[in-house]
Protein backbone atom coordinates (compact mmCIF):
# COMPACT_ATOMS: atom_id res chain seq x y z
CA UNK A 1 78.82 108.22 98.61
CA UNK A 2 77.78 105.34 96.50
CA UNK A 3 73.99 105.94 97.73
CA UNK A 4 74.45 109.37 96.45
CA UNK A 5 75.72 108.43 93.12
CA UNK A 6 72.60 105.84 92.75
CA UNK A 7 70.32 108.43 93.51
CA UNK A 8 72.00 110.71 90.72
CA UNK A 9 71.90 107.61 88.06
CA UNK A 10 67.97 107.37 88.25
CA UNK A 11 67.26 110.82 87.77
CA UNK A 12 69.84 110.59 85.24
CA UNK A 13 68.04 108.01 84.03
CA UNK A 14 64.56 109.44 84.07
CA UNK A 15 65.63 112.79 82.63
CA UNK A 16 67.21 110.65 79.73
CA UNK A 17 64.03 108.83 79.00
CA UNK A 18 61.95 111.92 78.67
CA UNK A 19 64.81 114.00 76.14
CA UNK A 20 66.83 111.11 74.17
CA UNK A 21 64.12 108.59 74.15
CA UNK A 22 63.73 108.59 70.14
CA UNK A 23 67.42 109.40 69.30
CA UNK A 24 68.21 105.65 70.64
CA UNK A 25 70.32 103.28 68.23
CA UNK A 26 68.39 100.29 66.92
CA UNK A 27 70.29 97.56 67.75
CA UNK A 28 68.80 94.01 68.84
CA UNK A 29 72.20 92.84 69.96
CA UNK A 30 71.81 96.22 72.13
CA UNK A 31 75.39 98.68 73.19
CA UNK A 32 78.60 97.06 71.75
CA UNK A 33 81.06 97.19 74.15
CA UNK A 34 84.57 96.41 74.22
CA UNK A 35 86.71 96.64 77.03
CA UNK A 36 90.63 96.95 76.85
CA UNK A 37 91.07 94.73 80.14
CA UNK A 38 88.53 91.90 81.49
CA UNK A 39 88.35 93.67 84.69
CA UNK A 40 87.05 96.40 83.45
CA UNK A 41 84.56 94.50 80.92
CA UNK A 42 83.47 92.37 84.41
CA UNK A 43 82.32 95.69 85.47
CA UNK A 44 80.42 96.96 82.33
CA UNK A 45 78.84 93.16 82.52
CA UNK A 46 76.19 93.37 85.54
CA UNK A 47 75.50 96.70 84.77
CA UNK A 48 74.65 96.32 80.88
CA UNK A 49 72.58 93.14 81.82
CA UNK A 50 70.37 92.35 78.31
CA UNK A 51 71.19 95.14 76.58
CA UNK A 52 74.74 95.13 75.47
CA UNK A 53 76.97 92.79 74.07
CA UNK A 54 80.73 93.14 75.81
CA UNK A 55 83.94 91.41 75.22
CA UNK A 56 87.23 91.89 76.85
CA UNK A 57 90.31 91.87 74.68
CA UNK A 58 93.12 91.38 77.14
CA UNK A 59 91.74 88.17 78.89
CA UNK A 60 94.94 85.55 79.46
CA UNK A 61 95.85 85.58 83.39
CA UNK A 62 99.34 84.21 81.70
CA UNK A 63 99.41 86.96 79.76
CA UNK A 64 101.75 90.51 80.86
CA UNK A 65 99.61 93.38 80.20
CA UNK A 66 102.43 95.83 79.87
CA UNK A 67 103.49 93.85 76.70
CA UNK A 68 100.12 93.02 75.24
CA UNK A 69 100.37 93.10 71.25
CA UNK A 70 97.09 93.91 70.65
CA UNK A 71 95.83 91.65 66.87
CA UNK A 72 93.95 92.41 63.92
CA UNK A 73 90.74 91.33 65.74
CA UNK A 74 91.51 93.26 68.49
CA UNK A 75 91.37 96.43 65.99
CA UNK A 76 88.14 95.38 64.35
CA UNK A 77 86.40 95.12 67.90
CA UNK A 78 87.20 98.71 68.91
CA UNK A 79 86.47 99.92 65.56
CA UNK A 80 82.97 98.54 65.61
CA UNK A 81 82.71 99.41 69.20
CA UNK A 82 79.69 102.06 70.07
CA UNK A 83 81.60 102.28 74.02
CA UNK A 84 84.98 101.78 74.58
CA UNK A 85 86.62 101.64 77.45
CA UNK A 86 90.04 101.64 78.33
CA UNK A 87 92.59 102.72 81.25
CA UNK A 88 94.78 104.78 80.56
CA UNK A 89 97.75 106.52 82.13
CA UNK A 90 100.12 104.55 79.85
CA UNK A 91 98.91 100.64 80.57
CA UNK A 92 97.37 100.50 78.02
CA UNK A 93 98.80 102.69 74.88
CA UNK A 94 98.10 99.96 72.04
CA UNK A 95 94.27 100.64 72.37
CA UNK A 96 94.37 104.29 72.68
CA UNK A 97 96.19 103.79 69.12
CA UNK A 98 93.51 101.52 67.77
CA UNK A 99 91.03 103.76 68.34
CA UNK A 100 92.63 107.01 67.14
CA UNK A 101 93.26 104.81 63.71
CA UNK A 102 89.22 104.15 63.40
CA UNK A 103 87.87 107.35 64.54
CA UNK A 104 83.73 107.69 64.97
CA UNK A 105 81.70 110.26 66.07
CA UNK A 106 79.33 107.87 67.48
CA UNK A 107 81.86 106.25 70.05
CA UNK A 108 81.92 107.06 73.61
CA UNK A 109 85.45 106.26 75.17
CA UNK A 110 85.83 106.11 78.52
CA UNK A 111 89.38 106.33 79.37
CA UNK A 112 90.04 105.20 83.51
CA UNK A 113 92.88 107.56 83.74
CA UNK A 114 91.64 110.51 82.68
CA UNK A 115 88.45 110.27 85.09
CA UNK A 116 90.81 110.79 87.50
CA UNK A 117 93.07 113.35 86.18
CA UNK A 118 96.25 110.52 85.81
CA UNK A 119 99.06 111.09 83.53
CA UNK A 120 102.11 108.71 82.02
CA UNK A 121 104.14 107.56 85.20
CA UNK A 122 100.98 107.51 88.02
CA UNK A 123 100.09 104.51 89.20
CA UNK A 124 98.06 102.74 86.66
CA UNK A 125 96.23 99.91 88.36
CA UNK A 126 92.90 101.49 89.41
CA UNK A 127 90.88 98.41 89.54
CA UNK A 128 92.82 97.83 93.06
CA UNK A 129 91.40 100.84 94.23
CA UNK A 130 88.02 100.21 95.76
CA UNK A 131 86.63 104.44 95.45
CA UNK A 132 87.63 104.16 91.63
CA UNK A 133 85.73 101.05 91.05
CA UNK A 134 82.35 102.51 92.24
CA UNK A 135 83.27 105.70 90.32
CA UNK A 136 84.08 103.84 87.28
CA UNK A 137 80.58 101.64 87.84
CA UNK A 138 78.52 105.22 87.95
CA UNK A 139 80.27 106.82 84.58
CA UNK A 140 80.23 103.73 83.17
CA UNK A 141 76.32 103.79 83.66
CA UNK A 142 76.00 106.91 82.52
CA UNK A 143 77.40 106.49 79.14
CA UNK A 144 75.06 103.23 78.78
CA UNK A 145 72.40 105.64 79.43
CA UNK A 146 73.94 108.50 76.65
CA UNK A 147 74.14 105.76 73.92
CA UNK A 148 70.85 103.93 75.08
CA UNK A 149 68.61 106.43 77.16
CA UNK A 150 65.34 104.21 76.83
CA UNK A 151 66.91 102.08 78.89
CA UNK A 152 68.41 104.44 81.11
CA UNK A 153 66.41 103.22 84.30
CA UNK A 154 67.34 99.63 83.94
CA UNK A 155 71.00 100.49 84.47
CA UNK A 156 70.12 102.81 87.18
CA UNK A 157 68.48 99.88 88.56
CA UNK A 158 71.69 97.13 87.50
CA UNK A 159 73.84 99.74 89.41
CA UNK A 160 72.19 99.80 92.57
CA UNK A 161 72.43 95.94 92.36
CA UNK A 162 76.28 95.28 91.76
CA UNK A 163 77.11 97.17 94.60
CA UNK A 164 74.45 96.34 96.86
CA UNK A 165 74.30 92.90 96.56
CA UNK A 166 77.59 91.65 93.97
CA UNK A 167 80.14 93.38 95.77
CA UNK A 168 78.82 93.27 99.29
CA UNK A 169 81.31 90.65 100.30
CA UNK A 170 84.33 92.51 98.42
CA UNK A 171 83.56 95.61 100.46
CA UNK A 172 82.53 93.11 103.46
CA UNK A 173 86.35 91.85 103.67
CA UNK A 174 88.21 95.65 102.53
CA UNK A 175 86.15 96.62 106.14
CA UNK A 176 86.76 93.75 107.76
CA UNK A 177 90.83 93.62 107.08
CA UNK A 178 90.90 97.36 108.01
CA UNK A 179 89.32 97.32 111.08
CA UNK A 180 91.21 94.09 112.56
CA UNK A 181 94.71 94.71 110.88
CA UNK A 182 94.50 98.05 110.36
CA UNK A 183 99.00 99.50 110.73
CA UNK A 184 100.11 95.64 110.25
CA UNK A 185 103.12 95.98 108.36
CA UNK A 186 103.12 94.53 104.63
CA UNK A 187 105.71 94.32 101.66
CA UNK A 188 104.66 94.27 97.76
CA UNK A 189 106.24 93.23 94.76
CA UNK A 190 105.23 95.94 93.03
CA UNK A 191 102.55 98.94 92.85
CA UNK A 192 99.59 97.08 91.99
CA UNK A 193 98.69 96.30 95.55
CA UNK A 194 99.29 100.31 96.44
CA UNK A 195 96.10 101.39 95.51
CA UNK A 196 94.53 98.37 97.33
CA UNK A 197 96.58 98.72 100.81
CA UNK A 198 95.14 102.41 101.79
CA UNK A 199 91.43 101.42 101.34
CA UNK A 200 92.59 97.94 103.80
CA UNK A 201 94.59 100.13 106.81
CA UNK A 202 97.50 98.25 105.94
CA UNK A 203 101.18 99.92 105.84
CA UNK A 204 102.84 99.02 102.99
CA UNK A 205 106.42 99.81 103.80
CA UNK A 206 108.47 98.44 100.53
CA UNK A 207 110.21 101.46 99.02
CA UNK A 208 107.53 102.66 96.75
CA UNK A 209 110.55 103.42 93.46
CA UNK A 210 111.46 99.45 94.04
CA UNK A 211 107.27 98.79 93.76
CA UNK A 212 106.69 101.62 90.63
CA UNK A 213 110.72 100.32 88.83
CA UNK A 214 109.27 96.30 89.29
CA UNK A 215 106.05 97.36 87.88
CA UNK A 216 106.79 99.29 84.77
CA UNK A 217 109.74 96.85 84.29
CA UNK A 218 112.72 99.57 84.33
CA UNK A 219 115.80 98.90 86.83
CA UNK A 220 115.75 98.51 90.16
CA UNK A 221 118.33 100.81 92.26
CA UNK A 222 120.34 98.80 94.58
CA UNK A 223 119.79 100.71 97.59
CA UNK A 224 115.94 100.02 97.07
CA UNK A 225 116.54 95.98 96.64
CA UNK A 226 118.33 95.99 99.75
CA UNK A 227 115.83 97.83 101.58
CA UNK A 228 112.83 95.47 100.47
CA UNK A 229 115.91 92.08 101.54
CA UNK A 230 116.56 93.74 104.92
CA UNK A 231 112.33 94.26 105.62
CA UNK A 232 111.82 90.32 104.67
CA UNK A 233 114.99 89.43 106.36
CA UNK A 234 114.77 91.19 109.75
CA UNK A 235 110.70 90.63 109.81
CA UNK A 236 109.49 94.04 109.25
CA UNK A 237 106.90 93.01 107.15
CA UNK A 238 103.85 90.23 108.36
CA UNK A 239 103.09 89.41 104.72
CA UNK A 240 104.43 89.45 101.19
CA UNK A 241 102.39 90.18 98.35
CA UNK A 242 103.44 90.02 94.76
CA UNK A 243 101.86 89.51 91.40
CA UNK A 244 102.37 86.51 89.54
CA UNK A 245 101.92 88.35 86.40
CA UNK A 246 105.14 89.96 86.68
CA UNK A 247 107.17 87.20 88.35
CA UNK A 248 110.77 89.03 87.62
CA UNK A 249 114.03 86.74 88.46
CA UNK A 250 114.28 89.57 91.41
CA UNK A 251 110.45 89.20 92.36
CA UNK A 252 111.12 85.54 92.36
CA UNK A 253 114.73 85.77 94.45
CA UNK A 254 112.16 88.10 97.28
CA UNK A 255 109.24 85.57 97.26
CA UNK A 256 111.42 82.74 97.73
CA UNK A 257 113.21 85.12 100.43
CA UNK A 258 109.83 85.48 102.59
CA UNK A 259 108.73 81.80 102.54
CA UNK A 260 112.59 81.11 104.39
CA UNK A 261 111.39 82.94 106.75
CA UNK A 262 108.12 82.18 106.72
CA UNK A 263 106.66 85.06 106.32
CA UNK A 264 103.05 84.36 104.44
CA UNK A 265 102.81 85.07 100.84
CA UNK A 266 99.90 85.94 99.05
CA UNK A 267 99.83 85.60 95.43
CA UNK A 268 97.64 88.38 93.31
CA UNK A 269 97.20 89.06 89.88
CA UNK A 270 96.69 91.94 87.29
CA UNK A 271 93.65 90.90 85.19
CA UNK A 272 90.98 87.89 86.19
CA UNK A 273 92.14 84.53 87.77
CA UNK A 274 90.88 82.51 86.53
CA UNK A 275 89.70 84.12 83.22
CA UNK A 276 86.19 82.77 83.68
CA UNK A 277 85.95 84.53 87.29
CA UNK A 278 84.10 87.50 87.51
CA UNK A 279 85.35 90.75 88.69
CA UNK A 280 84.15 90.22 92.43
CA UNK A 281 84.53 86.28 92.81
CA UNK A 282 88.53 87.06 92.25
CA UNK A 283 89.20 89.97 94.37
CA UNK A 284 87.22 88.66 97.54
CA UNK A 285 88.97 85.36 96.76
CA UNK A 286 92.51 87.50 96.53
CA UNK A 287 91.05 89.40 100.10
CA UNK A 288 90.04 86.38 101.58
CA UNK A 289 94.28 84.93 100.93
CA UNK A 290 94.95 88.02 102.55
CA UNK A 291 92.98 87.77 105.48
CA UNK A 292 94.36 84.13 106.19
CA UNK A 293 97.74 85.54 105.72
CA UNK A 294 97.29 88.38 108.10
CA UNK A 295 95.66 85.62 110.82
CA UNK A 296 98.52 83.33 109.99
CA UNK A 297 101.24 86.12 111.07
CA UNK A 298 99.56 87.97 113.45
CA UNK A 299 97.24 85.67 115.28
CA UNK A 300 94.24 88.17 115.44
C-alpha cells in the first residue's frame, strides 16, 4: 500500500509542476508550518526537508495534552501559518479555535480526525496507529505539493525516503513483535496503546471503558477497576503498559500493582520523549521496551 501511495505522490507531483508551477508563493523561508502536536510536526519534518519552516506547539513530554492552554504565541503561529495541521476528534479543541478566530483563504488545514472520518468520543491517538501514520505522511505531502507545486517532486522524493529508509526499523520491530508474540496477553493504562496493539498481534484485554474513562480523564466504574486488579493480580496479562503522561493516583495504584507481581512494565508516552527525539527514534525506542518486556515474560 505505501508503494502505491509513492507512486501516486510523483505523478501528483509531476502533474503539479506542469499546472501550478507559476501560482507558487514566494517565500525564501519556504511552507510555514505549524503543527498542533510534535509528533505530528516530526512527520511534516523529513518530508518538507529545505523548503518549509515547521514548529510544533505542544512540545513538553511533562506536559498533559488534554489540558494544554494553548498562549498568545501559540495563536500568532497558526495565524501566520500557510499549513496547519492538527488532530482532531476532540484532543485537540484549543487549536481548532485558534484557527477559526484567524481565518485565511490561503491556509490548508489538515485535521487527523477527519481524514479518517473520527468524531468527539473515538479514539484520538492516531499517531499509535502505524496505517494512519503512512496515510497522514502521503496527505501531508500532498498539501506541500498544493501550496508549493514547483517543488512537488522533491517531496515525492522525501516521502519515499521516510518510509523506506527512517521508519524501516519502526515497521522492522511492529513485524517483528507480531510475528513472535502475536495473542500474548497485555493490559493498558489507557487507550493510547489501542491503536498500537492491533498493528503488533497483541491482545489487549483491559476493559476498553476503564482504557477510554482513564484517557479522557472522566470516572472510572468500579466493576471496570476491578476487572483491570483481578487481570494484574491473577496474571492474565504478560505486560503492563501505561502512559506516564497521564499517571492518575489509580494508574499509579495499577503500575505499582504489576511490578508486585512482577509483571514487566513498559512506560510510553503521548507526545516525543525526549522532546528533542524525532518521531521514529521514540517509538522504535518505546517498541524496542516492549519487545524486552514481552522476552522478559514470555521467554520467546
Amino acid at each position: 500500500m505505501r508503494t502505491a501511495w509513492l507512486t501516486t505522490l510523483a505523478a501528483l507531483g509531476v502533474a503539479a509542476v506542469l499546472v501550478g508551477c507559476g501560482n507558487s508563493r514566494a517565500n525564501t523561508r519556504g511552507v510555514a508550518v505549524v503543527a498542533a502536536e510534535n509528533f505530528w510536526g516530526s512527520i511534516v519534518s523529513p518530508i518538507a526537508g529545505e523548503h518549509a519552516t515547521v514548529q510544533s506547539i505542544i512540545t513538553n513530554p511533562a506536559q498533559d495534552p488534554h489540558s494544554y492552554e494553548p498562549s498568545a504565541g501559540d495563536a500568532r503561529l497558526l495565524a501566520t501559518s500557510q499549513l496547519a495541521i492538527v488532530n482532531g476528534v476532540g484532543y485537540d479543541p484549543w487549536a481548532a479555535k485558534l484557527l477559526a478566530a484567524n481565518p485565511s483563504g490561503k491556509r490548508v488545514v489538515l485535521t487527523v480526525g477527519g481524514l479518517f472520518g473520527l468524531h468527539t468520543g473515538d479514539n484520538p491517538h492516531r499517531w499509535y496507529s502505524p496505517a494512519n501514520v503512512d496515510s497522514v505522511a502521503y496527505y501531508v505531502t500532498a498539501d506541500l505539493s498544493k501550496l508549493d507545486p514547483k517543488n512537488a517532486n522533491y517531496y515525492a522524493a522525501r516521502l519515499a525516503t521516510f518510509e523506506t529508509k527512517d521508519l524501516h526499523r519502526y515497521h522492522q520491530l511492529i513485524a517483528e513483535i507480531k510475528r513472535r508474540y502475536g495473542g500474548v496477553q497485555v493490559g493498558a493504562s489507557e487507550s493510547i496503546f489501542a491503536l498500537q496493539a492491533p498493528a503488533l498481534g497483541l491482545a489487549l484485554i483491559t476493559p476498553q471503558t476503564f482504557m477510554k474513562a482513564i484517557s479522557e480523564g472522566t470516572e472510572v466504574s468500579a466493576q471496570d477497576t476491578i476487572v483491570t486488579q483481578a487481570q494484574i493480580a491473577l496474571h492474565q496479562i504478560k505486560v503492563w503498559i501505561y502512559n506516564s503522561q497521564n499517571a492518575t493516583p489509580e494508574i499509579q495504584r495499577l503500575t505499582a500493582l504489576a511490578r508486585a507481581n512482577h509483571i514487566p512494565v513498559v512506560t510510553i508516552t503521548e507526545t516525543l520523549t525526549p522532546a528533542t527525539a524525532t518521531f521514529e527514534q521514540w517509538q522504535v525506542a518505546q517498541l524496542e521496551e516492549l519487545e524486552r518486556a514481552l522476552h522478559e515474560a514470555t521467554g520467546r
